[in-house]
PDB file of N, CA and C in Angstrom:
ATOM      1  N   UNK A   1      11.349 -17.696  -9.025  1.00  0.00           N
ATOM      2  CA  UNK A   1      10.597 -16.523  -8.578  1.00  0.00           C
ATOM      3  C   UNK A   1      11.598 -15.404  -8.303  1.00  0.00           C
ATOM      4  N   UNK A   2      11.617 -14.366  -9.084  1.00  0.00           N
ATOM      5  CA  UNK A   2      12.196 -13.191  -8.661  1.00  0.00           C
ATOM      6  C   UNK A   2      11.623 -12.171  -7.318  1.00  0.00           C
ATOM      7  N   UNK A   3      12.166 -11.176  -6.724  1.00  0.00           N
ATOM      8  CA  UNK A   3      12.300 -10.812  -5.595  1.00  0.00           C
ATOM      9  C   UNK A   3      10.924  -9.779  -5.827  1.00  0.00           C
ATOM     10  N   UNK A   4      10.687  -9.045  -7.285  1.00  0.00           N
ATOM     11  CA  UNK A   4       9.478  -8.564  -7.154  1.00  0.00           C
ATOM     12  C   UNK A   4       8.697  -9.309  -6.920  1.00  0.00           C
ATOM     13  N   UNK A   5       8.265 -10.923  -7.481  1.00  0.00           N
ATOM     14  CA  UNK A   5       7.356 -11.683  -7.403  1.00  0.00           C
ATOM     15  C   UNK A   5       6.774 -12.346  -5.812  1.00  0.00           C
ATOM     16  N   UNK A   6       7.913 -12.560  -5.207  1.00  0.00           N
ATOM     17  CA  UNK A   6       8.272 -12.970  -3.600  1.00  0.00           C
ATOM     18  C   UNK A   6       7.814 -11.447  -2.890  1.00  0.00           C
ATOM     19  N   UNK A   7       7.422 -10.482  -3.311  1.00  0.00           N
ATOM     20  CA  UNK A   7       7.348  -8.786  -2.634  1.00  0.00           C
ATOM     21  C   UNK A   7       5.900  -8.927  -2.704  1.00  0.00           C
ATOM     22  N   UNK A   8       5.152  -9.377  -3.649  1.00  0.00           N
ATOM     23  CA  UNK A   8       3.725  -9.713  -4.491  1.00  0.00           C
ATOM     24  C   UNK A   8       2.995 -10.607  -3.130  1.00  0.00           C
ATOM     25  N   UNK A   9       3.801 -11.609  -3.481  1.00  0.00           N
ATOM     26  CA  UNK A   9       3.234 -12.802  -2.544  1.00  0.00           C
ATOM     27  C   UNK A   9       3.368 -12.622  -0.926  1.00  0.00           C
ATOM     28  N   UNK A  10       4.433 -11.732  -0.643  1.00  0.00           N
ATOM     29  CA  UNK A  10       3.920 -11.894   0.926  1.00  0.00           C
ATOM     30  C   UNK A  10       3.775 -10.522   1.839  1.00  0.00           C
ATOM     31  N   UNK A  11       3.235  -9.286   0.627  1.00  0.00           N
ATOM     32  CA  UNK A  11       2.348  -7.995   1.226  1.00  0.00           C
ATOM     33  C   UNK A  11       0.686  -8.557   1.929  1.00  0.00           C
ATOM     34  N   UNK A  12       0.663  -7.587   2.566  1.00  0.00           N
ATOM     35  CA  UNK A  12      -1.274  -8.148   3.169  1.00  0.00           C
ATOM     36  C   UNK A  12      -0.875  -7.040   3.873  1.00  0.00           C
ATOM     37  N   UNK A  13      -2.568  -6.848   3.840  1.00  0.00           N
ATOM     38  CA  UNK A  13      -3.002  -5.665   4.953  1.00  0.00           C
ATOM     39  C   UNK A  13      -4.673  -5.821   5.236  1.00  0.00           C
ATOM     40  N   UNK A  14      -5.208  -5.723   6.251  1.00  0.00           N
ATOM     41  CA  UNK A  14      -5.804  -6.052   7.077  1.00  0.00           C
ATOM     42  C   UNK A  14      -6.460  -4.558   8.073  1.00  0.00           C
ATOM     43  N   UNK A  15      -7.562  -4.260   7.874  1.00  0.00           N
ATOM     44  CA  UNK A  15      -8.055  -3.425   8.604  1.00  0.00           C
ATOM     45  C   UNK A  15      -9.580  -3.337   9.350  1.00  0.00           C
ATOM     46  N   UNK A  16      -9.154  -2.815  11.079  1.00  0.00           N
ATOM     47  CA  UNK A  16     -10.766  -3.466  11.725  1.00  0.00           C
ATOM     48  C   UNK A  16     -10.789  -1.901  12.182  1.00  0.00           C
ATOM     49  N   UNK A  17     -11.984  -1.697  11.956  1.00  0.00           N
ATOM     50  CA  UNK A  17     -12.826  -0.516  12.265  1.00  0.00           C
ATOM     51  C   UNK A  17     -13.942  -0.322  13.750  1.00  0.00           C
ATOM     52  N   UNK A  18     -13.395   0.598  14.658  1.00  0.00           N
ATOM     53  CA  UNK A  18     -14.406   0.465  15.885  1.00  0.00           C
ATOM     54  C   UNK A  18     -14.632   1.632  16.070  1.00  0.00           C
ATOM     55  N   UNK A  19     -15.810   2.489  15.768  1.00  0.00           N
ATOM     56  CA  UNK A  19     -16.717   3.754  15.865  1.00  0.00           C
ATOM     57  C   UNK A  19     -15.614   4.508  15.354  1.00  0.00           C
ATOM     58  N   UNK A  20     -14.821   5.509  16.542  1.00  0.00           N
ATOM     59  CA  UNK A  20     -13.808   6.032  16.030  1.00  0.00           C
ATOM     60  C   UNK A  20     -12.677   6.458  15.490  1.00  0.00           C
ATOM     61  N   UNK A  21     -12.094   5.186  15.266  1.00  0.00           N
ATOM     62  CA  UNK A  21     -10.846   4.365  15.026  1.00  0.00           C
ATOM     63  C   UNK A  21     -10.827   3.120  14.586  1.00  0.00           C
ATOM     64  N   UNK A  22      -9.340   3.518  14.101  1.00  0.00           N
ATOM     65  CA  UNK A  22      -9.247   1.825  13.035  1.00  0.00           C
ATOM     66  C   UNK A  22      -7.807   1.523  13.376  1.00  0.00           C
ATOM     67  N   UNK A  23      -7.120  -0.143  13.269  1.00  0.00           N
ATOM     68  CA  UNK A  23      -6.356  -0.288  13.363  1.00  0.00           C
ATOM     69  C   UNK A  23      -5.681  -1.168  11.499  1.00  0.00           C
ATOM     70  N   UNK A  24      -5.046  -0.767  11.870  1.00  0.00           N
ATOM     71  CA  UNK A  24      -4.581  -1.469  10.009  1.00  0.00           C
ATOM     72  C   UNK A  24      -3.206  -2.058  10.118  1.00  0.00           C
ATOM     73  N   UNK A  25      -3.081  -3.737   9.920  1.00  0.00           N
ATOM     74  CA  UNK A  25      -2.000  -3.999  10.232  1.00  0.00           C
ATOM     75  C   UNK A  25      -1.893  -4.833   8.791  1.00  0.00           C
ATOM     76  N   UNK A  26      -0.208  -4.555   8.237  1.00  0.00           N
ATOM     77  CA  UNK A  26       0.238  -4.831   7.045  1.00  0.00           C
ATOM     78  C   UNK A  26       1.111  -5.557   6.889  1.00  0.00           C
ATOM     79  N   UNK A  27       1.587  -5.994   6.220  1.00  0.00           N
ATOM     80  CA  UNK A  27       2.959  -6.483   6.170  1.00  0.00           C
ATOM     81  C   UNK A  27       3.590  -6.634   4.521  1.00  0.00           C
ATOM     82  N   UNK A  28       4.883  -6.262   4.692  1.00  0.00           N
ATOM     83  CA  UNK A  28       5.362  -5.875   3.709  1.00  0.00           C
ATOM     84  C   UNK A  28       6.952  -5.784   3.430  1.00  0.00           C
ATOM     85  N   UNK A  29       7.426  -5.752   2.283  1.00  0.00           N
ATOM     86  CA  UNK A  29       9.273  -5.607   2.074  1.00  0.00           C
ATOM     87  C   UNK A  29       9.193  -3.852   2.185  1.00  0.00           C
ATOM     88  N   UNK A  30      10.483  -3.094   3.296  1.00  0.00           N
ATOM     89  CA  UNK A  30      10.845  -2.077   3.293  1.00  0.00           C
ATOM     90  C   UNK A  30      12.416  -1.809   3.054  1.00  0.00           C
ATOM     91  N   UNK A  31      13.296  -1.412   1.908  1.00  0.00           N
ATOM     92  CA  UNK A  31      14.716  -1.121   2.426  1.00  0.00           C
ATOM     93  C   UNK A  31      15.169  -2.693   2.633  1.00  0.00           C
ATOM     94  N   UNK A  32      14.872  -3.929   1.743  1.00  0.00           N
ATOM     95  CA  UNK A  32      14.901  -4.818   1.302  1.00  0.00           C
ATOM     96  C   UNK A  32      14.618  -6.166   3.112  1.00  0.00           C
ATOM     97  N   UNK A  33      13.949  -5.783   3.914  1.00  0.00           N
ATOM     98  CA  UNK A  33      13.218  -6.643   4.784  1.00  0.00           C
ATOM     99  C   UNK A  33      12.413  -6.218   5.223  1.00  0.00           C
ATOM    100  N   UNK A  34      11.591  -7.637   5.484  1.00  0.00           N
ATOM    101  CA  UNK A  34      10.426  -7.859   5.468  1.00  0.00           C
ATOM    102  C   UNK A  34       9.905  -7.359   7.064  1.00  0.00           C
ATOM    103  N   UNK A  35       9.028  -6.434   7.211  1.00  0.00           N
ATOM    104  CA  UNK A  35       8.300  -6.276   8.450  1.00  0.00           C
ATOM    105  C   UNK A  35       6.740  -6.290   8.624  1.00  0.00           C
ATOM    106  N   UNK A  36       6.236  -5.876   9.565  1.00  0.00           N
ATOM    107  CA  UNK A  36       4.621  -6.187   9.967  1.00  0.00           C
ATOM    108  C   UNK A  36       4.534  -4.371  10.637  1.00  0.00           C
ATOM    109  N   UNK A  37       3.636  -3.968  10.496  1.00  0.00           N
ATOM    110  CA  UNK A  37       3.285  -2.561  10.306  1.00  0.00           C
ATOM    111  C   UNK A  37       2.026  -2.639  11.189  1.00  0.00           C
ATOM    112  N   UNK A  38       1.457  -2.026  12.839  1.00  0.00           N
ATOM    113  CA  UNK A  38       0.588  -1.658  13.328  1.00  0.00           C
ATOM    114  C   UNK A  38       0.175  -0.516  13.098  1.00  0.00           C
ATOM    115  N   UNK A  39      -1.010   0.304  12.720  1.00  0.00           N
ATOM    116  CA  UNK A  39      -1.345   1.463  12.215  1.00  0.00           C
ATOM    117  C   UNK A  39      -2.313   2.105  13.273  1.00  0.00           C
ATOM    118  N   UNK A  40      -2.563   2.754  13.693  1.00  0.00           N
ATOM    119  CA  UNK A  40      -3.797   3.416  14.544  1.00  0.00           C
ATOM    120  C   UNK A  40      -4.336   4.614  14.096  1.00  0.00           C
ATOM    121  N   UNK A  41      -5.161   4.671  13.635  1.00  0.00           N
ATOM    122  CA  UNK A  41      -5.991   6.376  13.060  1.00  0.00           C
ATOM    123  C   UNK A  41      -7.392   6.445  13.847  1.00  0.00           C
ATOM    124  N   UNK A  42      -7.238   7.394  14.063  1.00  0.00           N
ATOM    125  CA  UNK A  42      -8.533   8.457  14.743  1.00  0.00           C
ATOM    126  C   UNK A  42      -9.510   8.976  13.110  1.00  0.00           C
ATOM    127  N   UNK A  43     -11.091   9.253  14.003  1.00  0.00           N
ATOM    128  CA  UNK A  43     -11.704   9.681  12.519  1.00  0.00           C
ATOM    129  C   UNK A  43     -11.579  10.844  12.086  1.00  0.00           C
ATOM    130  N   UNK A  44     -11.717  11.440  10.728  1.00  0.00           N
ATOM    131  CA  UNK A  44     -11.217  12.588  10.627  1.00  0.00           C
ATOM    132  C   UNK A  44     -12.441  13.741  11.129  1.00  0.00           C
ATOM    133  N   UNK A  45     -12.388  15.168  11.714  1.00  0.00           N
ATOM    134  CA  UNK A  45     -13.369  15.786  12.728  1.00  0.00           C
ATOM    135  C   UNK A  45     -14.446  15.442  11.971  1.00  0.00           C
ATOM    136  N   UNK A  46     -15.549  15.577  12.655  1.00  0.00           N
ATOM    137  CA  UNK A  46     -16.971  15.766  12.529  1.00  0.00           C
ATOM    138  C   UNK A  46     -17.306  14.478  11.229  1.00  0.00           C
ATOM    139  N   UNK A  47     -16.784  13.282  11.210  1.00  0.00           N
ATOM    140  CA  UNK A  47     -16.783  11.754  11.118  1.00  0.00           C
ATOM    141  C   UNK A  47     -17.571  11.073  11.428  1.00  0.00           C
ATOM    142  N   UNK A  48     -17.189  11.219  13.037  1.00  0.00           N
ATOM    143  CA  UNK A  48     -17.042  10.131  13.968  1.00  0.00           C
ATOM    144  C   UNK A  48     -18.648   9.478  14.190  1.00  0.00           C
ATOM    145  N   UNK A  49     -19.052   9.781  13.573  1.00  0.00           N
ATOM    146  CA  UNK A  49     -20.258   8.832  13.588  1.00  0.00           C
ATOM    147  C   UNK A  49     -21.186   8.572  12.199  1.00  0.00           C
ATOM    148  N   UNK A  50     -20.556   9.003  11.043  1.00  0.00           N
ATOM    149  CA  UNK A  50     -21.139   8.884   9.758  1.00  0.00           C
ATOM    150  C   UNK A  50     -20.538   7.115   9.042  1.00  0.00           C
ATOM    151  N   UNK A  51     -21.037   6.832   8.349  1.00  0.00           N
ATOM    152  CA  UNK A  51     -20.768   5.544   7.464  1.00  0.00           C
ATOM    153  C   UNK A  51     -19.888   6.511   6.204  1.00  0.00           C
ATOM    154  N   UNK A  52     -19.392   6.789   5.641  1.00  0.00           N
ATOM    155  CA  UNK A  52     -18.726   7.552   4.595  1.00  0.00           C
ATOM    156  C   UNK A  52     -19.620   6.553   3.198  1.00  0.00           C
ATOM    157  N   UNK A  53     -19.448   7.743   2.024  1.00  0.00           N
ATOM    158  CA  UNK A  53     -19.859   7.252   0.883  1.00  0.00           C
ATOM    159  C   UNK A  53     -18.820   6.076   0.305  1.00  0.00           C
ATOM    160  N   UNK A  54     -19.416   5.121  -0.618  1.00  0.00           N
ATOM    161  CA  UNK A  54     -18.486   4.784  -1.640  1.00  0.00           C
ATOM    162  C   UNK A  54     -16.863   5.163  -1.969  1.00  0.00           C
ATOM    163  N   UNK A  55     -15.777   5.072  -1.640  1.00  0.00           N
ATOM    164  CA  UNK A  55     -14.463   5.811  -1.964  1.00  0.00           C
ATOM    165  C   UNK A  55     -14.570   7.065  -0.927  1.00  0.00           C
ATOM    166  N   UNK A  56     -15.267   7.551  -0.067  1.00  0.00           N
ATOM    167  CA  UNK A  56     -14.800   8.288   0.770  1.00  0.00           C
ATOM    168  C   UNK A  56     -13.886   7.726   2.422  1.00  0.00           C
ATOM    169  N   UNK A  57     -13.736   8.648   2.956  1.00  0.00           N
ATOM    170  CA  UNK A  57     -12.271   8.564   4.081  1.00  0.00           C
ATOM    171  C   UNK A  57     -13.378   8.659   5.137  1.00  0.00           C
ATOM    172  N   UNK A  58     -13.118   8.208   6.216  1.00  0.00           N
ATOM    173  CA  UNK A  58     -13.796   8.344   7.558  1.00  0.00           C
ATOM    174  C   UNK A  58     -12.252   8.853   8.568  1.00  0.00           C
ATOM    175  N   UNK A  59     -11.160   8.030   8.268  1.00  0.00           N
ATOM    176  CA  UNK A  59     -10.035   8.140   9.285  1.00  0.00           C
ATOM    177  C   UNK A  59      -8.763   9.094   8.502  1.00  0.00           C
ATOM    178  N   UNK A  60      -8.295   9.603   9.355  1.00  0.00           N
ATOM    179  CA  UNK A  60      -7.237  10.191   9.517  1.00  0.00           C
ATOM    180  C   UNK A  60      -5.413   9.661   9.185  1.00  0.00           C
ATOM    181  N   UNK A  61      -5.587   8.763   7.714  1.00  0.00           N
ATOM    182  CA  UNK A  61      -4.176   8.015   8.187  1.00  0.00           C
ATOM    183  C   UNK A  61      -3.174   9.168   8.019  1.00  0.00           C
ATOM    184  N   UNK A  62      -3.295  10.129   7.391  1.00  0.00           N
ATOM    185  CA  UNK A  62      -1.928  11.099   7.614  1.00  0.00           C
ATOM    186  C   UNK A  62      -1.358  10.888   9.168  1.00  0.00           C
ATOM    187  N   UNK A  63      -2.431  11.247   9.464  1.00  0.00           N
ATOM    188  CA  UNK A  63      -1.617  11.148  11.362  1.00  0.00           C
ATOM    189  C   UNK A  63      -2.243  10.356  11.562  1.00  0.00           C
ATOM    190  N   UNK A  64      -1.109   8.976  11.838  1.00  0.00           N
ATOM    191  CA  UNK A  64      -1.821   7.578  12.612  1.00  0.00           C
ATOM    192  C   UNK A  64       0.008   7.713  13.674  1.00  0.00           C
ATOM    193  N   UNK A  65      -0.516   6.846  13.843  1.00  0.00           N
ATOM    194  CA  UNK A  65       0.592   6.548  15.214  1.00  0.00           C
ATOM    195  C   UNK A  65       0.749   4.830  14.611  1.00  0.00           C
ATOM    196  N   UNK A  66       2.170   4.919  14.243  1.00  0.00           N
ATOM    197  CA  UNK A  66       2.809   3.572  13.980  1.00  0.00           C
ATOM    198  C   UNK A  66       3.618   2.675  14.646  1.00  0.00           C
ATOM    199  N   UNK A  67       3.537   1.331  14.662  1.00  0.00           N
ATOM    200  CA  UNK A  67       4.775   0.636  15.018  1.00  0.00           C
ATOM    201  C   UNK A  67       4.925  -0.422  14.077  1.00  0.00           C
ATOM    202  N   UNK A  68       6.243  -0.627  14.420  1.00  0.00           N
ATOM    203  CA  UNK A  68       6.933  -1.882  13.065  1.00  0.00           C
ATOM    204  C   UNK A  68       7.571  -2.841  13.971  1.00  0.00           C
ATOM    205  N   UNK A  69       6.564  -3.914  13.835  1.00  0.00           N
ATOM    206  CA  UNK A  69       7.424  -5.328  14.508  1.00  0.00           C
ATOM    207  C   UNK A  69       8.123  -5.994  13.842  1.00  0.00           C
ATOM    208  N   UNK A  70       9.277  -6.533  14.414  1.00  0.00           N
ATOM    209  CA  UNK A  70      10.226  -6.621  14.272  1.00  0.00           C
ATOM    210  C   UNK A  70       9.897  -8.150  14.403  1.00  0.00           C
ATOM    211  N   UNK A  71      11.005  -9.216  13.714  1.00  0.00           N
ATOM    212  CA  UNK A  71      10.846 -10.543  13.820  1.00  0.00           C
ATOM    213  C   UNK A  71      10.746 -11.220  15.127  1.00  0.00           C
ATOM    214  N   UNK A  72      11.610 -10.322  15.819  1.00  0.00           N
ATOM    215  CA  UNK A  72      11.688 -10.883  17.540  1.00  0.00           C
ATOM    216  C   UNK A  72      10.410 -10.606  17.909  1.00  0.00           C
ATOM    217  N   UNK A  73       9.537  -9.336  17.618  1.00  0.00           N
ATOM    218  CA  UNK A  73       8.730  -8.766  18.919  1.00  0.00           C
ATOM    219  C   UNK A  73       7.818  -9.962  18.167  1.00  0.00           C
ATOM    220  N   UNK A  74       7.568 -10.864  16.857  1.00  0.00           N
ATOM    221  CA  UNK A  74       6.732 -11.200  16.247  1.00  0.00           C
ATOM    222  C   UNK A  74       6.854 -12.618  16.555  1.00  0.00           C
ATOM    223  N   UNK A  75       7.959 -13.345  16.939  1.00  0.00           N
ATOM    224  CA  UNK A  75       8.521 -14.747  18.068  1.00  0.00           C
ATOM    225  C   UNK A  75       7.526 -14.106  19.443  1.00  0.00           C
ATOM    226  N   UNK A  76       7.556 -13.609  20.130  1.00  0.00           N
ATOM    227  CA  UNK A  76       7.279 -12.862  21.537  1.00  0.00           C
ATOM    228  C   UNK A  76       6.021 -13.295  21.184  1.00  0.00           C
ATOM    229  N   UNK A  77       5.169 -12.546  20.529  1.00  0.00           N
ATOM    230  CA  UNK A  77       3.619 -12.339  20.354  1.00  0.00           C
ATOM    231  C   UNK A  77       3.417 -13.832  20.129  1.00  0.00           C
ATOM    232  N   UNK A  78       4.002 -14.539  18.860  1.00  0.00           N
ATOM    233  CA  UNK A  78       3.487 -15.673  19.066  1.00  0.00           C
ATOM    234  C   UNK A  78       3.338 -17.045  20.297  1.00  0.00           C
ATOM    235  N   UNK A  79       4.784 -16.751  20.861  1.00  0.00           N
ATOM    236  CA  UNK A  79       5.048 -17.322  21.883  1.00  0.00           C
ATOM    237  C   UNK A  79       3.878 -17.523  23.054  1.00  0.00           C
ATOM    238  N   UNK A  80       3.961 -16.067  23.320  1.00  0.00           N
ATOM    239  CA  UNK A  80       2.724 -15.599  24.309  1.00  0.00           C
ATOM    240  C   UNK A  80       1.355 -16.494  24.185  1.00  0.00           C
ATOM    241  N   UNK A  81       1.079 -16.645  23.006  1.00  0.00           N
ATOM    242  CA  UNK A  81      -0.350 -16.921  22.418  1.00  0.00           C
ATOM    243  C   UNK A  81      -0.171 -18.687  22.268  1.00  0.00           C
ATOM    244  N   UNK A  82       0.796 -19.426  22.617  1.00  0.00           N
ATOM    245  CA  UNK A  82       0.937 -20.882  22.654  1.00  0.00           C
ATOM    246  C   UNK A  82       0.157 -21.211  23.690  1.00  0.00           C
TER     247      UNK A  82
END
């Protein structure tokens, strides 16, 4: 298995939606390691309470507010949860 193929196999992303906001958490190879990506977006104005069409946007990811866990903070979280 080459390193594109291993890049293939262990991307995912994952997104939960609550009225006005969504959180979208990913994971993925950046700058050749592997991290986990928390996303937070707000809806974009006058949204916030529509279902959007087919291929339309409800949220705002241009401006989301990010964090990137790190293998440790991702030991921690699991730890916690034993």
């Amino acid at each position: 298995m080459n390193q594109t193929e291993a890049v293939r196999v262990w991307e995912f992303e994952e997104i939960w939606q609550r009225g006005n906001a969504a959180l979208r958490m990913s994971g993925k190879y950046f700058r050749g390691e592997y991290g986990v990506w928390l996303e937070f977006a707000a809806a974009l104005p006058g949204k916030e309470k529509i279902i959007p069409k087919a291929g339309g946007r409800k949220y705002d990811w241009e401006k989301k507010l990010v964090f990137r866990l790190s293998s440790k903070d991702l030991g921690r979280i699991g730890w916690g949860l034993e």
